[in-house]
C-alpha atoms as a PDB file:
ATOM      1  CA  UNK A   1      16.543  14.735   8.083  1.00  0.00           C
ATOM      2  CA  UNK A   2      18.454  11.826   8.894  1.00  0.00           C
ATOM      3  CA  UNK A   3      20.107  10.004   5.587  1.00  0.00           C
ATOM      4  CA  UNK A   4      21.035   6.717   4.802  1.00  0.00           C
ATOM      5  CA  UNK A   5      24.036   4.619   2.715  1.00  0.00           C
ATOM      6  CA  UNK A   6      22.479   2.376  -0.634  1.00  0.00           C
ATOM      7  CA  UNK A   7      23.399  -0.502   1.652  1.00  0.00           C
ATOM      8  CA  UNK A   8      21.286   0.380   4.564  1.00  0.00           C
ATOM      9  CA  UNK A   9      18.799   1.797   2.511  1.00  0.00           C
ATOM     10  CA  UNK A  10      18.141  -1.522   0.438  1.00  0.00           C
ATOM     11  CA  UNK A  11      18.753  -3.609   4.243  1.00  0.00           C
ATOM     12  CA  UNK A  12      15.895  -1.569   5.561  1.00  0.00           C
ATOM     13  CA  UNK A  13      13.435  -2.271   2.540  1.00  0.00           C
ATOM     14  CA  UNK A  14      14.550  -5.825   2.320  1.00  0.00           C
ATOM     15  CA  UNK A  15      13.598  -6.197   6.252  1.00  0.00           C
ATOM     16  CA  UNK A  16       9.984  -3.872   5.478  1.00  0.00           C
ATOM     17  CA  UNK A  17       9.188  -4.029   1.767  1.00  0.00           C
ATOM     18  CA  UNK A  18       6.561  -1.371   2.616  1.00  0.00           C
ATOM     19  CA  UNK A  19       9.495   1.468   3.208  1.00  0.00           C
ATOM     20  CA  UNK A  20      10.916   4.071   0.219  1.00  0.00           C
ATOM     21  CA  UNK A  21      13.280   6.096   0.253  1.00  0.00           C
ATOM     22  CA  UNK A  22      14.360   9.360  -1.528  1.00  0.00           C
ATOM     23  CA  UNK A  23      17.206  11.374  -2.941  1.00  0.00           C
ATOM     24  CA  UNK A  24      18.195  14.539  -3.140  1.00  0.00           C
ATOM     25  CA  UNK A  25      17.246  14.373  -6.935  1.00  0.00           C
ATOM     26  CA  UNK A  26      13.757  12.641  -6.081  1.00  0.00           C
ATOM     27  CA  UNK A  27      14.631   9.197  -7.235  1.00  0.00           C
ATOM     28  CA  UNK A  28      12.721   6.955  -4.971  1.00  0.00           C
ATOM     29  CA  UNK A  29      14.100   3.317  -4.122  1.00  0.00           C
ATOM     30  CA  UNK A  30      11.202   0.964  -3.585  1.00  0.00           C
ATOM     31  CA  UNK A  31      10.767  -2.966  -3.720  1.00  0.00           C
ATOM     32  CA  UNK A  32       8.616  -3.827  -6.295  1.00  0.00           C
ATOM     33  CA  UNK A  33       5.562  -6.496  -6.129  1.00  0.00           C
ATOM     34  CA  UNK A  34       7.380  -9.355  -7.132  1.00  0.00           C
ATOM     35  CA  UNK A  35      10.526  -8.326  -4.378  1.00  0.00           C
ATOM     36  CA  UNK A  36      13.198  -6.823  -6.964  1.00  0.00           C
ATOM     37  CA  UNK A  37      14.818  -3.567  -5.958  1.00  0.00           C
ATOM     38  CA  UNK A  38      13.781  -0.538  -8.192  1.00  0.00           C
ATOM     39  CA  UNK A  39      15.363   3.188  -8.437  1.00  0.00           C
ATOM     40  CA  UNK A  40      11.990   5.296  -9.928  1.00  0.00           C
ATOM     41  CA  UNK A  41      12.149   8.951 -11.215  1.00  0.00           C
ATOM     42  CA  UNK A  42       9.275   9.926 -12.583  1.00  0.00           C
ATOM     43  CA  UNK A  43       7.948   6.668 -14.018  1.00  0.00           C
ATOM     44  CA  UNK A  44      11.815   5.726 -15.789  1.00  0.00           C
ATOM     45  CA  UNK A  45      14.410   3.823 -13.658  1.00  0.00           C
ATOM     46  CA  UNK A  46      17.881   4.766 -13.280  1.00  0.00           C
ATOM     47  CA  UNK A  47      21.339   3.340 -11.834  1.00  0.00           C
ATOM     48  CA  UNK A  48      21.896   3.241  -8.141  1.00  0.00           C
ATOM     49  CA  UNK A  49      25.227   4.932  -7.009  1.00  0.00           C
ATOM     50  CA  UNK A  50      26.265   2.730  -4.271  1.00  0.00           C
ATOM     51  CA  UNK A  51      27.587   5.610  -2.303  1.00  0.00           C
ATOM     52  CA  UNK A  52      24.415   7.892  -2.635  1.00  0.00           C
ATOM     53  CA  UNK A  53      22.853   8.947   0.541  1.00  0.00           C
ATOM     54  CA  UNK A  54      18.900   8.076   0.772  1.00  0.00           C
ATOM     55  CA  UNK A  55      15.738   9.394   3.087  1.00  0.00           C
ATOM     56  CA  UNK A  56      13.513   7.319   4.640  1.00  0.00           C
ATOM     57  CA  UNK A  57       9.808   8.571   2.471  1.00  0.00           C
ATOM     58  CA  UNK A  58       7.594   9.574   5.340  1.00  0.00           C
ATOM     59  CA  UNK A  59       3.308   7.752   4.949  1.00  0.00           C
ATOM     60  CA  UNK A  60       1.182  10.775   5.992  1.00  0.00           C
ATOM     61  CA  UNK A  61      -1.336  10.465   8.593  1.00  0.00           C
ATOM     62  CA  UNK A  62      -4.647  11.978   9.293  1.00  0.00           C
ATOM     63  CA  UNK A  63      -5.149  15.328  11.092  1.00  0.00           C
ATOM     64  CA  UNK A  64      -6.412  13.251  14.040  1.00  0.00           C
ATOM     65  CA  UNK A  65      -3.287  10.626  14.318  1.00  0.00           C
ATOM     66  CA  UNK A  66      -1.061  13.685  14.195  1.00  0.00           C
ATOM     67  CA  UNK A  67      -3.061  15.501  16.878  1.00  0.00           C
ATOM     68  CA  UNK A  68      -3.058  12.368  18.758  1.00  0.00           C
ATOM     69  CA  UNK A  69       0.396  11.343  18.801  1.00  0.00           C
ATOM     70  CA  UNK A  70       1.755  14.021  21.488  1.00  0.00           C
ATOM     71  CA  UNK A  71       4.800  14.842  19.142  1.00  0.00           C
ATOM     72  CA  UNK A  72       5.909  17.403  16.664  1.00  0.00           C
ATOM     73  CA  UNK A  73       3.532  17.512  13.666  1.00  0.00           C
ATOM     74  CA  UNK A  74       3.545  19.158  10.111  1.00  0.00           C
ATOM     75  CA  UNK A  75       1.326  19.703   7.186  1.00  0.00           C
ATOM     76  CA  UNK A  76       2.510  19.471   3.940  1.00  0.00           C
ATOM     77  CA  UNK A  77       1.954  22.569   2.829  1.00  0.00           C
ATOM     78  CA  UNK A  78       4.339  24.063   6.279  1.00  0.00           C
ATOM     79  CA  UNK A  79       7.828  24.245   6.807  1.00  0.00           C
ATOM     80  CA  UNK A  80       9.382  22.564   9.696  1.00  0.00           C
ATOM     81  CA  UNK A  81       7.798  20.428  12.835  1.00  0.00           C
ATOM     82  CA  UNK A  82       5.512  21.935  15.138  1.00  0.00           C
ATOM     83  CA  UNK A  83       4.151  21.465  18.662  1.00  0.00           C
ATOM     84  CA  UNK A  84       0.322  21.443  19.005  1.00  0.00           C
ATOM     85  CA  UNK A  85      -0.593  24.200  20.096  1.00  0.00           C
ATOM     86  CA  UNK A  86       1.366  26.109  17.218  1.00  0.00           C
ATOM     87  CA  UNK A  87      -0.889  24.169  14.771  1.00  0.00           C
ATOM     88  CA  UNK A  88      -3.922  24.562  16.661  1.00  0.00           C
ATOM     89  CA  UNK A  89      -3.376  29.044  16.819  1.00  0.00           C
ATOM     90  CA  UNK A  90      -2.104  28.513  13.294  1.00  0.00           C
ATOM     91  CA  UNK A  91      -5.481  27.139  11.684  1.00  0.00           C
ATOM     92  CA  UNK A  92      -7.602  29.279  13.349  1.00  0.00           C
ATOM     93  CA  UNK A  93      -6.058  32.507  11.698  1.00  0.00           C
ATOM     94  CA  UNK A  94      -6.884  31.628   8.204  1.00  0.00           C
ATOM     95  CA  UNK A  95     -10.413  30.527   7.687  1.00  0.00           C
ATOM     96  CA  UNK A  96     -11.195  28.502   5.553  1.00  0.00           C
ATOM     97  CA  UNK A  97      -7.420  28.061   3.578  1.00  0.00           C
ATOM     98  CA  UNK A  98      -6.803  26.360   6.650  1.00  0.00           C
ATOM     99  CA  UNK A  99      -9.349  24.573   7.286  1.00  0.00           C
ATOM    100  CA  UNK A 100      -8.938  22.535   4.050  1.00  0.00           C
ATOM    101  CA  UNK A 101      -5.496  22.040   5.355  1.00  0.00           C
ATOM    102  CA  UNK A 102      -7.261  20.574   8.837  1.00  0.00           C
ATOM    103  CA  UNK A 103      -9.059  18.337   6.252  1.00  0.00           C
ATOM    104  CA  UNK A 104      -7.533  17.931   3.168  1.00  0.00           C
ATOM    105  CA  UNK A 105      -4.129  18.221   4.338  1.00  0.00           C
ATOM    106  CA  UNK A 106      -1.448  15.646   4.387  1.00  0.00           C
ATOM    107  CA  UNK A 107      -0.199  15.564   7.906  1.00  0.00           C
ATOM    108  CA  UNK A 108       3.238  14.028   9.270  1.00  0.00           C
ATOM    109  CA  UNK A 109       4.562  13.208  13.157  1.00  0.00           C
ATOM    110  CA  UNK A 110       8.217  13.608  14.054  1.00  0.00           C
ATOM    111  CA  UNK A 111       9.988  10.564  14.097  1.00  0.00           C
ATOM    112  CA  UNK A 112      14.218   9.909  14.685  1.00  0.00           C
ATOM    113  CA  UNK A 113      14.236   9.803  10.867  1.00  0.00           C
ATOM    114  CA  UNK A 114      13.206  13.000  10.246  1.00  0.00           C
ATOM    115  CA  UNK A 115      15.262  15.106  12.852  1.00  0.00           C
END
């Protein structure tokens, strides 16, 4: 998964308020409502190390905007990125666990960011 500096971390969210990020101790840096910068873990803030290294906090998507987007896709409950037809032969071997994945499941596409 690519990582990011503080600095490019807090440039991102200043240019798209809407991004978090996370690290490697779950911290998550997030804009607030009102535009301040704020470093959450588990509902207390903390100190930002200027040197830490961030990821970019993926939004899931639906089962049918993974399926649609023609890349790598993952549930949350899998390890790794897979191609379609993995997923597809996948949920059909464990009915109906994976069926509530199809449905309930949050679902993620392959970006740059997560490689």
């Amino acid at each position: 998964m690519k990582t990011y500096k503080t600095w490019e971390a807090i440039k991102m969210i200043e240019e798209n308020r809407e991004l978090k990020f996370e690290d490697k101790n779950r911290r998550i840096l997030a804009s607030e409502n009102d535009g301040s910068l704020v470093c959450r873990y588990v509902g207390t803030r903390s100190l930002i190390d200027l040197l830490q290294s961030w990821t970019l906090v993926q939004k899931p998507v639906t089962y049918m905007e993974a399926i649609n987007s023609n890349k790598l896709i993952k549930a949350d409950q899998w390890d790794g990125y897979h191609q379609i037809d993995w997923v597809l032969r996948q949920c059909g071997h464990e009915i109906p666990s994976d069926a509530l994945i199809l449905i309930n499941g949050k679902w993620f596409i392959e970006s740059e960011d997560t490689m």
